[in-house]
Protein backbone atom coordinates (compact mmCIF):
# COMPACT_ATOMS: atom_id res chain seq x y z
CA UNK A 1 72.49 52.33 132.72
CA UNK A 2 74.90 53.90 129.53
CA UNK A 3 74.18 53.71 126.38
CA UNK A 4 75.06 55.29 123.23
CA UNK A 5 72.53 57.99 122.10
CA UNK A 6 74.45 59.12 119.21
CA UNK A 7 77.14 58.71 116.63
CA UNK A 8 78.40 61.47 114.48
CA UNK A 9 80.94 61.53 110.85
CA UNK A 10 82.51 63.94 108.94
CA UNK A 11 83.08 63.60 105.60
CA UNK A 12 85.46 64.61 103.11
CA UNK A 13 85.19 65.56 98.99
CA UNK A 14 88.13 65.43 96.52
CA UNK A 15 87.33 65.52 93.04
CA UNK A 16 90.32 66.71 91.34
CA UNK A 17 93.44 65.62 93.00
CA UNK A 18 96.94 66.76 92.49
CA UNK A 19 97.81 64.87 89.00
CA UNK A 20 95.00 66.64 87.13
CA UNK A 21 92.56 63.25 87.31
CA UNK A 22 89.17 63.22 88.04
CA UNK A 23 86.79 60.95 89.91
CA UNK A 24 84.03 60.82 87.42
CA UNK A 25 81.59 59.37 89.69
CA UNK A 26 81.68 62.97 92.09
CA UNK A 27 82.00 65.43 89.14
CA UNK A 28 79.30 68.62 89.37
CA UNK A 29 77.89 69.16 85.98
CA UNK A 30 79.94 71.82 84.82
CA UNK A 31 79.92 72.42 80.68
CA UNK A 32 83.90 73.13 78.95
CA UNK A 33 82.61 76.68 79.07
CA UNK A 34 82.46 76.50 82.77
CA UNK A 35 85.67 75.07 83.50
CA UNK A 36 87.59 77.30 81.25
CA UNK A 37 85.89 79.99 83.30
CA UNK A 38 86.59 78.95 86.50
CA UNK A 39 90.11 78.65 84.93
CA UNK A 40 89.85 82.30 83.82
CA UNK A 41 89.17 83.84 87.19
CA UNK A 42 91.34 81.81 89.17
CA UNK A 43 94.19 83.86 86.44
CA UNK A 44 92.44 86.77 87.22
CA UNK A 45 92.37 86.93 91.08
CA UNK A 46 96.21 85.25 91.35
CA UNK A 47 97.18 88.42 88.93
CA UNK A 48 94.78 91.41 90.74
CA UNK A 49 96.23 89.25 94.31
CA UNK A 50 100.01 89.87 93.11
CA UNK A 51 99.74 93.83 92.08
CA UNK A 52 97.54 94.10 94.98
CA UNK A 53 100.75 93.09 96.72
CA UNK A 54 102.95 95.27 94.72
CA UNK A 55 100.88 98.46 94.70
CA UNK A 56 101.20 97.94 98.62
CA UNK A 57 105.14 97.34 98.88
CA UNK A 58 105.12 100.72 96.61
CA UNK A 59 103.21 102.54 99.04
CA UNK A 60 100.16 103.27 96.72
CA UNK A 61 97.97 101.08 99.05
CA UNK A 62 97.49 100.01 102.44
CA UNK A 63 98.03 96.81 104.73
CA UNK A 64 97.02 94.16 102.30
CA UNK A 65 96.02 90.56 102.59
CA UNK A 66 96.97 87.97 99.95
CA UNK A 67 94.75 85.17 98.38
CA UNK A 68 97.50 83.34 96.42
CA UNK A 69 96.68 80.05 96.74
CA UNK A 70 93.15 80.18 97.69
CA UNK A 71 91.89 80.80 94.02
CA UNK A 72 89.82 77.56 94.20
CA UNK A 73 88.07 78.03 97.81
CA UNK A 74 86.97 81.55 96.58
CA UNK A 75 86.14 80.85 92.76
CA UNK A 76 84.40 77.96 93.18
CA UNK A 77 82.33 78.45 96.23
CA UNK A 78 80.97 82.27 94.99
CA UNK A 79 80.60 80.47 91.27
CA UNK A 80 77.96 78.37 92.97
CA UNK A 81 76.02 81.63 94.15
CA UNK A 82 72.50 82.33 92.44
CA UNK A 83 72.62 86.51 91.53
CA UNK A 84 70.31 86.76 94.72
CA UNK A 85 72.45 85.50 96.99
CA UNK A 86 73.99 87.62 99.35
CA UNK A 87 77.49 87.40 100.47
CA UNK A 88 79.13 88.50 104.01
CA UNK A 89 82.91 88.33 103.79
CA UNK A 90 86.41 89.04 105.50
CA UNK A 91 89.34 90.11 104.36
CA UNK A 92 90.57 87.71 102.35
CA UNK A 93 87.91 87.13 99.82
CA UNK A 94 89.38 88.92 96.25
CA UNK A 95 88.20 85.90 94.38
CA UNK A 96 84.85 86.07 95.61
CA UNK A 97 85.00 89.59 94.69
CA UNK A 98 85.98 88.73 91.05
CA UNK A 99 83.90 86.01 90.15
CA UNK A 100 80.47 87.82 91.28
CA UNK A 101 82.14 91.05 88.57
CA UNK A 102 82.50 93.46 91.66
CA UNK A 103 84.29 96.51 89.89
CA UNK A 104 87.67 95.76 90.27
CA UNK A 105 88.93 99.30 90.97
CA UNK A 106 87.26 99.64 94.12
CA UNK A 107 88.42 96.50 95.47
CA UNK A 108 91.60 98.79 95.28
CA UNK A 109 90.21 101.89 96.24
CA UNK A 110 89.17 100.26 99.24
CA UNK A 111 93.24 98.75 100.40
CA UNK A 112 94.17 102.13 99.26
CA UNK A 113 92.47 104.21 102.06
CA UNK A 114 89.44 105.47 100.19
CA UNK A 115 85.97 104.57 101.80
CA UNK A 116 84.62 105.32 98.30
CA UNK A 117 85.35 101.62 97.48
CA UNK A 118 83.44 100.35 100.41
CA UNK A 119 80.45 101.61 98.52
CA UNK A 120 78.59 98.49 97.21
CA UNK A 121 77.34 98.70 94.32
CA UNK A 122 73.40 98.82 94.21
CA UNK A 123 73.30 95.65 92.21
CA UNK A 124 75.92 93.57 94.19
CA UNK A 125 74.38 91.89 96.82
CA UNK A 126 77.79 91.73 98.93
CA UNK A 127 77.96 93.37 102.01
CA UNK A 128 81.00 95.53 103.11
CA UNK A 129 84.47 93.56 103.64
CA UNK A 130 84.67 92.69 107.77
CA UNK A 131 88.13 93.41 109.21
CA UNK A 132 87.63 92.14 113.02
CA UNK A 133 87.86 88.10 112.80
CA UNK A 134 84.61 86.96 112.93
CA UNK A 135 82.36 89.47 113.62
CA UNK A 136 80.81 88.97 109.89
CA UNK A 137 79.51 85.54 110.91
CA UNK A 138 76.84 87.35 113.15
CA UNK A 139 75.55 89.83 110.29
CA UNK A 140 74.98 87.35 108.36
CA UNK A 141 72.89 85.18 110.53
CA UNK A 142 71.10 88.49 111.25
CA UNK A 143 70.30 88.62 107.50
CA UNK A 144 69.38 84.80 106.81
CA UNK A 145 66.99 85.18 109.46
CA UNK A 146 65.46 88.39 107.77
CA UNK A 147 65.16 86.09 104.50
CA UNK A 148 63.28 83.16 107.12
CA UNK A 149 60.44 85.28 107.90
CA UNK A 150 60.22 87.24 105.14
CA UNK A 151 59.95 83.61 103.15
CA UNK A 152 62.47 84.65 100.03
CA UNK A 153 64.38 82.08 97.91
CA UNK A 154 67.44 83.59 99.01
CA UNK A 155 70.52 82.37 100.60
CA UNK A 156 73.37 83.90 102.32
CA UNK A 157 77.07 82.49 102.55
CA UNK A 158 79.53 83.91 104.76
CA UNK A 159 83.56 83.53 104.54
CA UNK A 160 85.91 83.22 107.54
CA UNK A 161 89.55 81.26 108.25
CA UNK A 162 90.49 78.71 110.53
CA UNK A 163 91.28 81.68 113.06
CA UNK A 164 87.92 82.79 113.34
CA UNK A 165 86.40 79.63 114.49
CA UNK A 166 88.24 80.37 117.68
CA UNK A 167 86.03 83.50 118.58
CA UNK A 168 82.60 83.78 119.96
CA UNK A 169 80.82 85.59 117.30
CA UNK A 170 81.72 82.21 115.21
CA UNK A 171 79.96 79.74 117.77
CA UNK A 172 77.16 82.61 118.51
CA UNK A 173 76.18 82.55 115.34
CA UNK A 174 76.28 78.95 114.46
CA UNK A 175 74.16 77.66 117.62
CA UNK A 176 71.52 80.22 116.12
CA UNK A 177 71.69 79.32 112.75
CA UNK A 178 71.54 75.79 114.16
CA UNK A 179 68.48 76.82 116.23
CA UNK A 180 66.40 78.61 113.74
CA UNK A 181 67.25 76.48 110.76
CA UNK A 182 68.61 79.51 108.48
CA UNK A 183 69.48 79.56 104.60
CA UNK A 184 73.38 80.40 105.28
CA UNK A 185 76.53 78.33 104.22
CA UNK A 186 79.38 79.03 106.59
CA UNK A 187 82.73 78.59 104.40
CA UNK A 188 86.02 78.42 106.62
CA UNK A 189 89.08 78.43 104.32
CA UNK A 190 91.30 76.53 106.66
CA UNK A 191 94.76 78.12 105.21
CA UNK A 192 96.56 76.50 108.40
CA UNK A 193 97.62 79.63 110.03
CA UNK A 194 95.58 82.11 111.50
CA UNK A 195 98.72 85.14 111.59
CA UNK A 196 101.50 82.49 112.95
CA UNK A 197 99.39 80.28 115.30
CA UNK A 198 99.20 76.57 113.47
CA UNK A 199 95.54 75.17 112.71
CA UNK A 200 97.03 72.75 115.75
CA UNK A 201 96.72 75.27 118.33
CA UNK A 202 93.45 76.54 117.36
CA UNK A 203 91.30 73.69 117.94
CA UNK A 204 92.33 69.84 119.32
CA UNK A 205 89.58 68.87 117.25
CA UNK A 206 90.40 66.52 114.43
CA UNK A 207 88.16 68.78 111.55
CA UNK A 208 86.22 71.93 112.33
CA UNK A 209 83.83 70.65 110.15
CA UNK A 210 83.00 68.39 112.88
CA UNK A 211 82.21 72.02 115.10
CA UNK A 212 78.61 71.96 113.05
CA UNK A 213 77.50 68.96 114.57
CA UNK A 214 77.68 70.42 117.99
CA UNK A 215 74.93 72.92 116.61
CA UNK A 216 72.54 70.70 114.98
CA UNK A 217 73.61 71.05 111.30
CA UNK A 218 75.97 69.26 108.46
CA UNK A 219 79.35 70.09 108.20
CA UNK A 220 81.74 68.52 105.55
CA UNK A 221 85.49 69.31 105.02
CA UNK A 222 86.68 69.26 101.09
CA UNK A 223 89.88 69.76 99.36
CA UNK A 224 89.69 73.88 99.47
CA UNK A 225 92.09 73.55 96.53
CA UNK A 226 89.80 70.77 94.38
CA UNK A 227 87.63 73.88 92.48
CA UNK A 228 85.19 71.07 91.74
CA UNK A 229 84.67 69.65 95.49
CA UNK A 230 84.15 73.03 96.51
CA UNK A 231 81.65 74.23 93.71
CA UNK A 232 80.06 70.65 94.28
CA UNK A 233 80.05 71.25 97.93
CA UNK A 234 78.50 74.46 97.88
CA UNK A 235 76.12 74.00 95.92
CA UNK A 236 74.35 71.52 97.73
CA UNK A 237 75.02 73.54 100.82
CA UNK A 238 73.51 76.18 98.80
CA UNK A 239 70.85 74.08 97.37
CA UNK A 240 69.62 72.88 100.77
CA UNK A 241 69.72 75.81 102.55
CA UNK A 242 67.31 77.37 99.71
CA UNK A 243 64.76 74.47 100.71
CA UNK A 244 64.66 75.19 104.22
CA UNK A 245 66.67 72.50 105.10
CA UNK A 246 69.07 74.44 107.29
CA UNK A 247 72.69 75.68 107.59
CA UNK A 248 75.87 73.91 106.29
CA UNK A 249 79.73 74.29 107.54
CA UNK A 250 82.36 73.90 104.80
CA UNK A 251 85.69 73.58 105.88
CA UNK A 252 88.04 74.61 102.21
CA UNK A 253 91.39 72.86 103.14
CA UNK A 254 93.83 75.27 101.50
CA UNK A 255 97.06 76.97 102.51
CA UNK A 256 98.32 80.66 102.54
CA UNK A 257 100.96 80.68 99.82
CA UNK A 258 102.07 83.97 101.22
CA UNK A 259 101.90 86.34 104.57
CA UNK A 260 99.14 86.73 106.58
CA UNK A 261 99.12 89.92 105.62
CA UNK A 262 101.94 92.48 104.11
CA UNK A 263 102.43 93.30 107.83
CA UNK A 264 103.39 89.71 108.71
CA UNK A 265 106.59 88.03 107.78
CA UNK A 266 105.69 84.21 107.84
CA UNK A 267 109.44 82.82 107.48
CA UNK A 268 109.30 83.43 110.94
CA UNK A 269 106.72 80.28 112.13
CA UNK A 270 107.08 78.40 109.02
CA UNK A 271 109.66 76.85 107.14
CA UNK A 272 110.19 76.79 103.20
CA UNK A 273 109.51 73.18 102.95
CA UNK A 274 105.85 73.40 103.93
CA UNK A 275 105.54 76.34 101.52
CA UNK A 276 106.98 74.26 98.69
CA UNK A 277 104.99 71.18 99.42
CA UNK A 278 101.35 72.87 99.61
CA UNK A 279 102.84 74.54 96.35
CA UNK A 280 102.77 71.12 94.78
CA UNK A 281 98.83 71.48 95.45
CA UNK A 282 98.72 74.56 93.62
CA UNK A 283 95.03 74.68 92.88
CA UNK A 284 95.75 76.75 89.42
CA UNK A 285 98.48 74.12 88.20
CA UNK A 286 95.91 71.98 89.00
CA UNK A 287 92.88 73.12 87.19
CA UNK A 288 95.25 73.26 84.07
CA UNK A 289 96.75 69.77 83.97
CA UNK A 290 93.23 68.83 84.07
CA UNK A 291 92.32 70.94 81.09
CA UNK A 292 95.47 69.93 79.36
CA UNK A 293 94.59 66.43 79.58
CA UNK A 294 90.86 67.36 78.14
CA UNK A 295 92.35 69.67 75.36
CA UNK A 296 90.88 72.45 76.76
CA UNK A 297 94.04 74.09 77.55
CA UNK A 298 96.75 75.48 75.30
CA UNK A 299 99.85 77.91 75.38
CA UNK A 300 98.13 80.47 73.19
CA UNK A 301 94.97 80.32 75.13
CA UNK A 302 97.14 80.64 78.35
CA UNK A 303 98.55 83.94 76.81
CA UNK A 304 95.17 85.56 75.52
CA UNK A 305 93.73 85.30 79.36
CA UNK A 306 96.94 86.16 80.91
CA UNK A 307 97.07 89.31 78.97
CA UNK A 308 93.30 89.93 79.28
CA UNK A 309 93.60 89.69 82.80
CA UNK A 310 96.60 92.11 83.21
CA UNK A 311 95.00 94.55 80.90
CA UNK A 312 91.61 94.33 83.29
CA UNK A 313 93.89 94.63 86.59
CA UNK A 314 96.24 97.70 85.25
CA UNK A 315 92.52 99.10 83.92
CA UNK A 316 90.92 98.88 87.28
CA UNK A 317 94.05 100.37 88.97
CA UNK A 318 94.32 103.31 86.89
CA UNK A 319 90.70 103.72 87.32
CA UNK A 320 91.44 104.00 91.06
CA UNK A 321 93.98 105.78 91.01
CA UNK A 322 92.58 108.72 89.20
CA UNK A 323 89.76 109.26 91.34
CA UNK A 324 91.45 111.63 93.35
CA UNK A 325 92.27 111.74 97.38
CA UNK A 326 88.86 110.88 98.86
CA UNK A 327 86.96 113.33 100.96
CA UNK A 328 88.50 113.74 104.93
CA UNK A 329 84.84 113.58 106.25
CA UNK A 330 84.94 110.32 104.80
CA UNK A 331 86.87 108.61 107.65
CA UNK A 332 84.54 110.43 110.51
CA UNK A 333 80.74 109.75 108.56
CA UNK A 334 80.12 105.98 108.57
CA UNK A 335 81.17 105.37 111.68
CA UNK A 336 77.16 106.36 113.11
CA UNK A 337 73.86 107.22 111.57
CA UNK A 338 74.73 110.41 113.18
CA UNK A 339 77.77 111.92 113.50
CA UNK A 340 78.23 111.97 117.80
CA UNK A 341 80.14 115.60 119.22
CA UNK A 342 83.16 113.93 119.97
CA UNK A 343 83.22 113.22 115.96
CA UNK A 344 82.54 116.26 115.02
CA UNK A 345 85.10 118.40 116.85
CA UNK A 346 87.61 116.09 115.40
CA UNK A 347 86.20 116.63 112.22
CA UNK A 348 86.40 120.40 112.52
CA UNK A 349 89.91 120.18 113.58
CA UNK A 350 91.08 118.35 110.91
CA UNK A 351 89.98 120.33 108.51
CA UNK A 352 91.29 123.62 110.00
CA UNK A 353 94.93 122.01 110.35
């Protein structure tokens, strides 16, 4: 005997498409307020993105990763977040970072060497910024489950590219959100490259949205550069999950605009012509011919954010900056609870040198 026991979809959201139109039928209920803030920090993290990149090609910070182009993914996803919500991300999360008001200057502190930024403030729930791919996926299922038992109307979203869905921690920690039914959104931002291997060589499947049904749970893949699919989409990921209805994979199709990171040269696996066609999608540009076409736009009002936001950025780095060289024991404490032997002879040695 065969038979079919199952049939699966994936679908996809696009709200806001490339011209600045709307389908009216899919739009969230966001006020003019709203959109003219989502506006705002999208300005905001493309301007703290770029001097992030210059403070690091003048030496004044460290290996840096960019989020130009990914305003939309970032904004609008944490913009769905209740103040509860907890957030586990990777590296490549600054406008997450500036739409839930995370101080600014340690964002900075933190690329520049100083563990003092890693410090979360006590009323940010955002844990500390994951640097090995993936690995963030499983502390946050650890957490969601704490919420579970402990029967909170919490949720817990967790960021990761297209790269990570290629380790174990990723598929770990889906089966057992899958399994246990936990209050966690799993947000890819699919930026097509993981360093210089092509989303074609990370996965023959057609989405990896499709890579939730395997564990038992939705997955949808949205325009990552739409800032209304992906507030819409999150928050009825967001909204479900707080009902105890179980995890949800969003796959944000965006691109990197720029290097993987400022180690990475990416002329070197991709050509200019991709680059300047995803820059047609600019999800910025595209926010604004919307907003042009609604009046909500204007050149003046372009300049009073633009200079707001500098004056915030240049704030936050001088802020940073003048904090002083951070302590050496800094680099040796958080490693443990307790500092092992090994740790602190090295210690001890660095400071007599």
């Amino acid at each position: 005997m065969q038979k079919t026991i199952a049939k699966f979809e994936v679908s996809y959201l696009q709200i806001l498409d490339e011209t600045g139109k709307i389908d009216s039928n899919l739009m969230p209920k966001l006020s003019n307020d709203d959109i003219k803030k989502l506006y705002e920090l999208m300005v905001i993290t493309r301007i703290a993105d770029d001097k992030a990149l210059k403070l690091q090609r003048q030496g004044r910070i460290g290996t840096y990763a960019e989020s130009k182009g990914q305003e939309a993914s970032q904004v609008g996803s944490a913009y769905a977040l209740k103040k509860e919500d907890f957030v586990f991300p990777s590296f490549r999360e600054l406008g997450m970072f500036v739409t839930r008001n995370f101080p600014l200057e340690q964002y900075y502190q933190y690329f520049g060497w100083d563990e003092r930024g890693n410090k979360i403030p006590e009323n940010q729930n955002i844990f500390p910024i994951a640097i090995p791919v993936g690995t963030q996926t499983i502390h946050a299922v650890g957490f969601a489950l704490g919420i579970k038992l402990k029967k909170e109307k919490k949720t817990v979203i967790t960021y990761f590219g297209d790269g990570a869905t290629s380790e174990g921690d990723f598929h770990e920690a889906m089966n057992f959100a899958g399994v246990f039914q936990l209050p966690l959104v799993f947000l890819c931002q699919n930026n097509q490259y993981a360093i210089s291997v092509p989303r074609s060589l990370q996965s023959h499947s057609e989405t990896l949205a499709q890579k939730a049904i395997a564990y038992g749970f939705d997955g949808i893949q949205v325009d990552g550069n739409d800032i209304f699919a992906v507030y819409k989409a999150t928050s009825e990921a967001l909204e479900k999950a707080r009902q105890g209805k179980g995890p949800t994979l969003i796959e944000c199709l965006t691109y990197r605009m720029g290097n993987h990171t400022t180690a990475d040269d990416a002329s070197r696996y991709r050509t200019e012509k991709e680059v300047k066609e995803w820059q047609k999608k600019d999800p910025i540009d595209r926010l604004k011919k919307y907003m042009q076409a609604k009046k909500l736009w204007s050149e003046s009002y372009e300049k009073e954010i633009t200079k707001k936001a500098e004056e915030l950025v240049n704030k936050a780095v001088e802020k940073a900056e003048s904090l002083g060289i951070p302590p050496v024991e800094d680099m040796f404490k958080y490693m443990f609870k307790e500092m092992p032997p090994e740790l602190k002879e090295q210690l001890e040695e660095l400071k007599n040198e």
